[in-house]
N, C-alpha and C. Protein backbone atom coordinates (compact mmCIF):
# COMPACT_ATOMS: atom_id res chain seq x y z
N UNK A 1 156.96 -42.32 -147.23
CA UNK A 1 156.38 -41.17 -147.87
C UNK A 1 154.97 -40.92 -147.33
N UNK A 2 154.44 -41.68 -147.40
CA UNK A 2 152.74 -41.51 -146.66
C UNK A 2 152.88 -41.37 -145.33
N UNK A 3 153.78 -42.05 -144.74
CA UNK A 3 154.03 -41.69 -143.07
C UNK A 3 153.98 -39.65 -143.00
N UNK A 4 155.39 -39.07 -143.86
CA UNK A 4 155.58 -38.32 -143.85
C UNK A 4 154.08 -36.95 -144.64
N UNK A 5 153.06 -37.65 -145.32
CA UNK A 5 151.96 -37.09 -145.98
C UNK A 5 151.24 -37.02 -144.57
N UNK A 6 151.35 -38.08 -143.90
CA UNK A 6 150.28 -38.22 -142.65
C UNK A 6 150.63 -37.21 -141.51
N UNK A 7 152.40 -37.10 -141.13
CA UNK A 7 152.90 -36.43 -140.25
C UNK A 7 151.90 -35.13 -140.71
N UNK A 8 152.86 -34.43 -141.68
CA UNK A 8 152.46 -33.78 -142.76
C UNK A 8 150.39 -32.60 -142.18
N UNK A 9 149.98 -33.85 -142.67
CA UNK A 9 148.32 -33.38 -142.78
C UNK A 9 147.79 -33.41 -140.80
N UNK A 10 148.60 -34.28 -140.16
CA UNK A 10 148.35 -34.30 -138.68
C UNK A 10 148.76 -32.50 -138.22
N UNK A 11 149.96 -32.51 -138.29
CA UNK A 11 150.56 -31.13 -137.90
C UNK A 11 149.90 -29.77 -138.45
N UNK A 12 149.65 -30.16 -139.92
CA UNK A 12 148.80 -28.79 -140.11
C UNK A 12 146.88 -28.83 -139.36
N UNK A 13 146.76 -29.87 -139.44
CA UNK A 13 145.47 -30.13 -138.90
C UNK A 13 145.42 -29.68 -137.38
N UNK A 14 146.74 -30.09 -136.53
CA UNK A 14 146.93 -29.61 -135.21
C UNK A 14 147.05 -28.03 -135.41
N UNK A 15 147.40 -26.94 -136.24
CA UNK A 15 147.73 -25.97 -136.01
C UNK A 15 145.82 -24.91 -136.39
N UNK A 16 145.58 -25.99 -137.63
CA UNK A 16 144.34 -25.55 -137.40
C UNK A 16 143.24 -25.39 -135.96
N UNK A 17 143.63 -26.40 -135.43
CA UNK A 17 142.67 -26.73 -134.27
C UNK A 17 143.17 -25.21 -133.19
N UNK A 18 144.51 -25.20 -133.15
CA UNK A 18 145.03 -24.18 -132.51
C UNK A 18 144.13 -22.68 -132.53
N UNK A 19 144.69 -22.60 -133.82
CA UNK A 19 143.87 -20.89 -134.53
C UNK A 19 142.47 -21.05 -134.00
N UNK A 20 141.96 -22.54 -134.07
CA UNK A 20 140.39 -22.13 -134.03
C UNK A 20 140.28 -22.25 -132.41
N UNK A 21 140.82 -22.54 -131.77
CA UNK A 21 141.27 -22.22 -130.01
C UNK A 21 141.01 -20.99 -129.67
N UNK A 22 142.02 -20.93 -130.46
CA UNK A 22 142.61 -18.75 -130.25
C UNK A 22 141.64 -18.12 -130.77
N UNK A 23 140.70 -18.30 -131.82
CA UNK A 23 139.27 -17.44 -132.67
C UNK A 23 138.48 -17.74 -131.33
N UNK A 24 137.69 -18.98 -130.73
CA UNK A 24 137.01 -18.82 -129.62
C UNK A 24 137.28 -18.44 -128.81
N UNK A 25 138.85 -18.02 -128.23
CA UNK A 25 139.21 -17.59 -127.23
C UNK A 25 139.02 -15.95 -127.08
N UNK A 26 139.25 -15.30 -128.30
CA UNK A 26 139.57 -14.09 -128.70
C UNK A 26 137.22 -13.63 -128.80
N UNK A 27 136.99 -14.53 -129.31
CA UNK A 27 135.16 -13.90 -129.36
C UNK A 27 134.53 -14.20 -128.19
N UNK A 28 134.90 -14.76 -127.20
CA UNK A 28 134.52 -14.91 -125.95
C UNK A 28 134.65 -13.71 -124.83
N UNK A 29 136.16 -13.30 -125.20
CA UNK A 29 136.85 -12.27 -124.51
C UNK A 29 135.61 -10.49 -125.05
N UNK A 30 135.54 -10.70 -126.37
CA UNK A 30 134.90 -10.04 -127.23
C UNK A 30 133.46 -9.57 -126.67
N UNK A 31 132.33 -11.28 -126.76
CA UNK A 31 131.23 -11.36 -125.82
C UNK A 31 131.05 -10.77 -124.43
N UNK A 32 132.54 -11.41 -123.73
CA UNK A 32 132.16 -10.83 -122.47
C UNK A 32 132.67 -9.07 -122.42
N UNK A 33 133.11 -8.26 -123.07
CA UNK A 33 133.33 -6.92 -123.44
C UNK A 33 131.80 -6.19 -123.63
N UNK A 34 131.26 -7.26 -124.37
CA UNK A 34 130.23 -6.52 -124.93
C UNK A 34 129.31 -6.31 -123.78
N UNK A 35 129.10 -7.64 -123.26
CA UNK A 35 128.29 -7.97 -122.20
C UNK A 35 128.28 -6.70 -121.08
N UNK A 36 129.65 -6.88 -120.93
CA UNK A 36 129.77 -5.99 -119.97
C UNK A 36 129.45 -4.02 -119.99
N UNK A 37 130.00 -3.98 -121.20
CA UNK A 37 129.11 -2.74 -121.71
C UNK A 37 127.82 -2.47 -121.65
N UNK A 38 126.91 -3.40 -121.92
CA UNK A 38 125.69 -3.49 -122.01
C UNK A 38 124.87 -3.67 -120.45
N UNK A 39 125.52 -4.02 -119.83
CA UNK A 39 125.22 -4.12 -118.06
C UNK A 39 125.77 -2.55 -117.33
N UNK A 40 127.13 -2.32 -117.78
CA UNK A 40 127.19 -0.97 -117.52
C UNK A 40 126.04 0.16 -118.02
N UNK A 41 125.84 0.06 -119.56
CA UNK A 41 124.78 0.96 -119.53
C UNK A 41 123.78 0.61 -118.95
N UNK A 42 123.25 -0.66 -118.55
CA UNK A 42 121.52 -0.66 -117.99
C UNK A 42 121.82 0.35 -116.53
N UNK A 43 123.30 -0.50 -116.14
CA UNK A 43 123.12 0.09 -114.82
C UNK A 43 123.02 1.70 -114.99
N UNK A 44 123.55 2.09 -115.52
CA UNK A 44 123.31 3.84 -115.78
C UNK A 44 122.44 3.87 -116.11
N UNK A 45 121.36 3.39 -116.88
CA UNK A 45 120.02 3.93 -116.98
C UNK A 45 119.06 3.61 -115.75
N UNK A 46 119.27 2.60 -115.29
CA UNK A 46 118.69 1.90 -113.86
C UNK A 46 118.58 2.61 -112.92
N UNK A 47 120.37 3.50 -112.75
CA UNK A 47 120.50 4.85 -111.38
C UNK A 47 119.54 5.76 -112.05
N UNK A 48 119.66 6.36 -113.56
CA UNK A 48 119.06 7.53 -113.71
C UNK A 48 117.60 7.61 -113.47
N UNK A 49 117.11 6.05 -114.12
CA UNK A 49 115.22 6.04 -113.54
C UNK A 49 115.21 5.97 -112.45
N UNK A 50 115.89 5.86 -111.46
CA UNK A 50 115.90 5.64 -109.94
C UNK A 50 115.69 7.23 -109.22
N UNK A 51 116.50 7.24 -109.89
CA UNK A 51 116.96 8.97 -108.99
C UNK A 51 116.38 10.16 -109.52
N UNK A 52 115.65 10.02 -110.68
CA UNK A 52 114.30 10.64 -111.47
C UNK A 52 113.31 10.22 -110.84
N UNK A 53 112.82 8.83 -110.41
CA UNK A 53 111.46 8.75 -109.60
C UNK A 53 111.49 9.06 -108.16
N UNK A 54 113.07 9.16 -107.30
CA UNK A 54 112.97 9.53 -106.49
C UNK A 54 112.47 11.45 -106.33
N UNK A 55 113.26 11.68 -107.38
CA UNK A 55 112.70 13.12 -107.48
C UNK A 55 111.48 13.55 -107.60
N UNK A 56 110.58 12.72 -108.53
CA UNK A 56 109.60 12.84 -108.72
C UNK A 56 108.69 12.36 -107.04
N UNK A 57 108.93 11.65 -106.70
CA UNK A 57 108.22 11.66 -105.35
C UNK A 57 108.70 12.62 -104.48
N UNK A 58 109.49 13.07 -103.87
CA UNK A 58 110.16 13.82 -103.22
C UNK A 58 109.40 15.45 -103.91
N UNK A 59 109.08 15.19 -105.12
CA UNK A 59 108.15 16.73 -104.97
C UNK A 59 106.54 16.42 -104.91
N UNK A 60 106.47 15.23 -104.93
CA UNK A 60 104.84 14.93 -104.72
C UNK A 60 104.61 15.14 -103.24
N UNK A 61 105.73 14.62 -102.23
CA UNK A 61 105.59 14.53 -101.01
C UNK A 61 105.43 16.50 -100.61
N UNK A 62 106.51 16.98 -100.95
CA UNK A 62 106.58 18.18 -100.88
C UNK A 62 105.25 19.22 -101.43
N UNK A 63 104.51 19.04 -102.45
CA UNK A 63 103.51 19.46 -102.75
C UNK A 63 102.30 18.92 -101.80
N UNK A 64 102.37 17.50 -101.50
CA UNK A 64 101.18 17.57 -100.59
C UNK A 64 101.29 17.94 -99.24
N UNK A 65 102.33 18.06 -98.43
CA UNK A 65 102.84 18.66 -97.38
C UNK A 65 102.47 20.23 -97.49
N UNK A 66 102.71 20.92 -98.69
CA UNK A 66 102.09 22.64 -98.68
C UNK A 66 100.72 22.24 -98.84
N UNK A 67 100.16 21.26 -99.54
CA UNK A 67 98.67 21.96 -99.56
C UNK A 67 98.10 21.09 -97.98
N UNK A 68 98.61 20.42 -97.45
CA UNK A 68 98.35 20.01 -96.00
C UNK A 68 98.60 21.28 -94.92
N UNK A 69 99.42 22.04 -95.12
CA UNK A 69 99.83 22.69 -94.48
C UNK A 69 98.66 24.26 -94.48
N UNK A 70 98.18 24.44 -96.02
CA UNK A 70 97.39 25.28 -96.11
C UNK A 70 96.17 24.52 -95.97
N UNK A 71 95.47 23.60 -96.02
CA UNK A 71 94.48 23.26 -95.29
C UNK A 71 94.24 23.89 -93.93
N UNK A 72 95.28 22.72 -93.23
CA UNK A 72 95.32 23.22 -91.43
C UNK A 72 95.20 24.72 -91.47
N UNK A 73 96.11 25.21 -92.16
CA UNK A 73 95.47 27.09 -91.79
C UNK A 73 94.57 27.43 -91.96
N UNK A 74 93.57 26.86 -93.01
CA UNK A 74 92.47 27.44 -93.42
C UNK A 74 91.92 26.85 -92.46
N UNK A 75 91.64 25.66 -91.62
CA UNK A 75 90.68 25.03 -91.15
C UNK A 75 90.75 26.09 -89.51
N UNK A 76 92.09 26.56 -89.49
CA UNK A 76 92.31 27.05 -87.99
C UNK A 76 91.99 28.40 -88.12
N UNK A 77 92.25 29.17 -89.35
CA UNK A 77 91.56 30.62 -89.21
C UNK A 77 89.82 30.23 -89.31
N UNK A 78 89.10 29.35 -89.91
CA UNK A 78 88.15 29.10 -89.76
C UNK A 78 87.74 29.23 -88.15
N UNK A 79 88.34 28.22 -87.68
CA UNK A 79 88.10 27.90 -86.05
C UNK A 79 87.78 29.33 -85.48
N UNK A 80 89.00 30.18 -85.61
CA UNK A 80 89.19 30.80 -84.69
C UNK A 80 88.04 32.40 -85.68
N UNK A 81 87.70 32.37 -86.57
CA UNK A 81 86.34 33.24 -86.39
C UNK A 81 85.25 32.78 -86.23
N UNK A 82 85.04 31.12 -86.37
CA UNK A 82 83.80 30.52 -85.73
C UNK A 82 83.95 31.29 -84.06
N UNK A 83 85.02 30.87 -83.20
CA UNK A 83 85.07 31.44 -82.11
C UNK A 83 84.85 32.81 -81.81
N UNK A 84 85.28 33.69 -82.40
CA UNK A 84 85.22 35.00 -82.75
C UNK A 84 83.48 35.40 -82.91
N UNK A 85 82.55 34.78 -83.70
CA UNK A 85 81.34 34.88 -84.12
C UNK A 85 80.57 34.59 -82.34
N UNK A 86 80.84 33.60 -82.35
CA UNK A 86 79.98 33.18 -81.32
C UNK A 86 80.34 34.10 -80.23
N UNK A 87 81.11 34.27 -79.78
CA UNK A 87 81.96 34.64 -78.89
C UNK A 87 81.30 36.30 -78.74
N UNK A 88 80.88 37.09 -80.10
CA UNK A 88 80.16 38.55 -80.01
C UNK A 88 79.13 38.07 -80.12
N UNK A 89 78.44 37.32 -81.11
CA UNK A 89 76.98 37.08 -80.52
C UNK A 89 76.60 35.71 -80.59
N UNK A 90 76.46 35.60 -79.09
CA UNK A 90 76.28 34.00 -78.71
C UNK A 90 74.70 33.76 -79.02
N UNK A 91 73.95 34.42 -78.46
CA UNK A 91 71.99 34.39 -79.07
C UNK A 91 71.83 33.89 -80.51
N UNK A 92 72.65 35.09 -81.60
CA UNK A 92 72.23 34.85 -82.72
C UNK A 92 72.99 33.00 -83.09
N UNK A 93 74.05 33.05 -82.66
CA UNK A 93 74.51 31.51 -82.76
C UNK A 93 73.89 30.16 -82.74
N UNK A 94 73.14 30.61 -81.27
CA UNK A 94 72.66 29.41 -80.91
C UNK A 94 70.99 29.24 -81.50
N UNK A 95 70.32 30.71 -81.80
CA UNK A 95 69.30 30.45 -82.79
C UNK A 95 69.38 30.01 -83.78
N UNK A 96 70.84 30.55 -84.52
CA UNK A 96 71.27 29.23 -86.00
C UNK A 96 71.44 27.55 -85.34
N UNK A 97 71.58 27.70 -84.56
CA UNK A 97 72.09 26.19 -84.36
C UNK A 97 70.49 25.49 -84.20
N UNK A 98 69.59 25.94 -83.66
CA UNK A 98 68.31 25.42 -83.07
C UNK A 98 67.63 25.56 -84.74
N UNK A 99 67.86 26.60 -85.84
CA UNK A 99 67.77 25.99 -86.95
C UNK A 99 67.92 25.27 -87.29
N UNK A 100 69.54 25.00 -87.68
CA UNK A 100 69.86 24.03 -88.36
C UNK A 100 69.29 22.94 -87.85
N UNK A 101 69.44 22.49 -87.06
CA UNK A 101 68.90 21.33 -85.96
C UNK A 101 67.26 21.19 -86.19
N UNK A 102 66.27 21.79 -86.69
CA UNK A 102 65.28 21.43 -86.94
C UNK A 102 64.89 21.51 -88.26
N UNK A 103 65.83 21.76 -89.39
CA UNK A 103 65.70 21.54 -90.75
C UNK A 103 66.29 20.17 -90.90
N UNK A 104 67.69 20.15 -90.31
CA UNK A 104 68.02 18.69 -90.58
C UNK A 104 66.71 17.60 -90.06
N UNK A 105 66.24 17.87 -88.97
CA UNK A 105 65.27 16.77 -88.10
C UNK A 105 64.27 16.66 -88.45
N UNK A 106 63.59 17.42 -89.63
CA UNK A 106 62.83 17.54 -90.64
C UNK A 106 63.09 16.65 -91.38
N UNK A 107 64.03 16.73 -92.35
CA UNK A 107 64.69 16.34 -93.54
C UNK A 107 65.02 14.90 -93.51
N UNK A 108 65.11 14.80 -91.95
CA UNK A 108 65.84 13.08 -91.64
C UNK A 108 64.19 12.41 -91.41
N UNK A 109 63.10 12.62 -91.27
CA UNK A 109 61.88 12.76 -90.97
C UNK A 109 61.22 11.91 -92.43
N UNK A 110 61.78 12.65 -93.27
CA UNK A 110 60.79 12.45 -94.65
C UNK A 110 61.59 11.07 -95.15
């Protein structure tokens, strides 16, 4: 009789151990679900900050490229009526220049 109490309490004790097999087996499967959800979304948020800061540079580059671009023009229509100036009156030019040149040589003086 106690043999059969022992069979008995062994076998249900084995079936317990089972279920609790299959519960860790089943929240593991669960964990790694979750896990994996949670890596999928970073990665989607990961591309979207990616490809938002690429945008965002890609118009910084583009904005400083136009105002580079309107510099150089301004600096070259400059040029070319400095040339223009001198070019109709070379006298009055070079009397500004023999100014400037002796206010600065003054100025560097004191």
């Amino acid at each position: 009789m106690q043999d059969m109490m022992d069979k008995a309490s062994y076998d249900r004790l084995e079936k317990d151990v089972a279920r609790v097999k299959d519960d860790i087996s089943d929240l593991a499967e669960q964990i790694t679900d979750a896990l994996n959800t949670i890596a999928g979304s970073a990665r989607k948020q990961a591309r979207s900050g990616y490809k938002q800061a690429r945008a965002n540079v890609d118009q910084v580059v583009g904005d400083l490229s136009d105002r580079g671009s309107a510099i150089l023009d301004a600096a070259m229509s400059a040029e070319e009526t400095l040339e223009d100036v001198v070019a109709e009156r070379p006298l009055v030019t070079i009397g500004l220049a023999l100014g400037l040149g002796f206010l600065i040589g003054a100025t560097w003086r004191r």
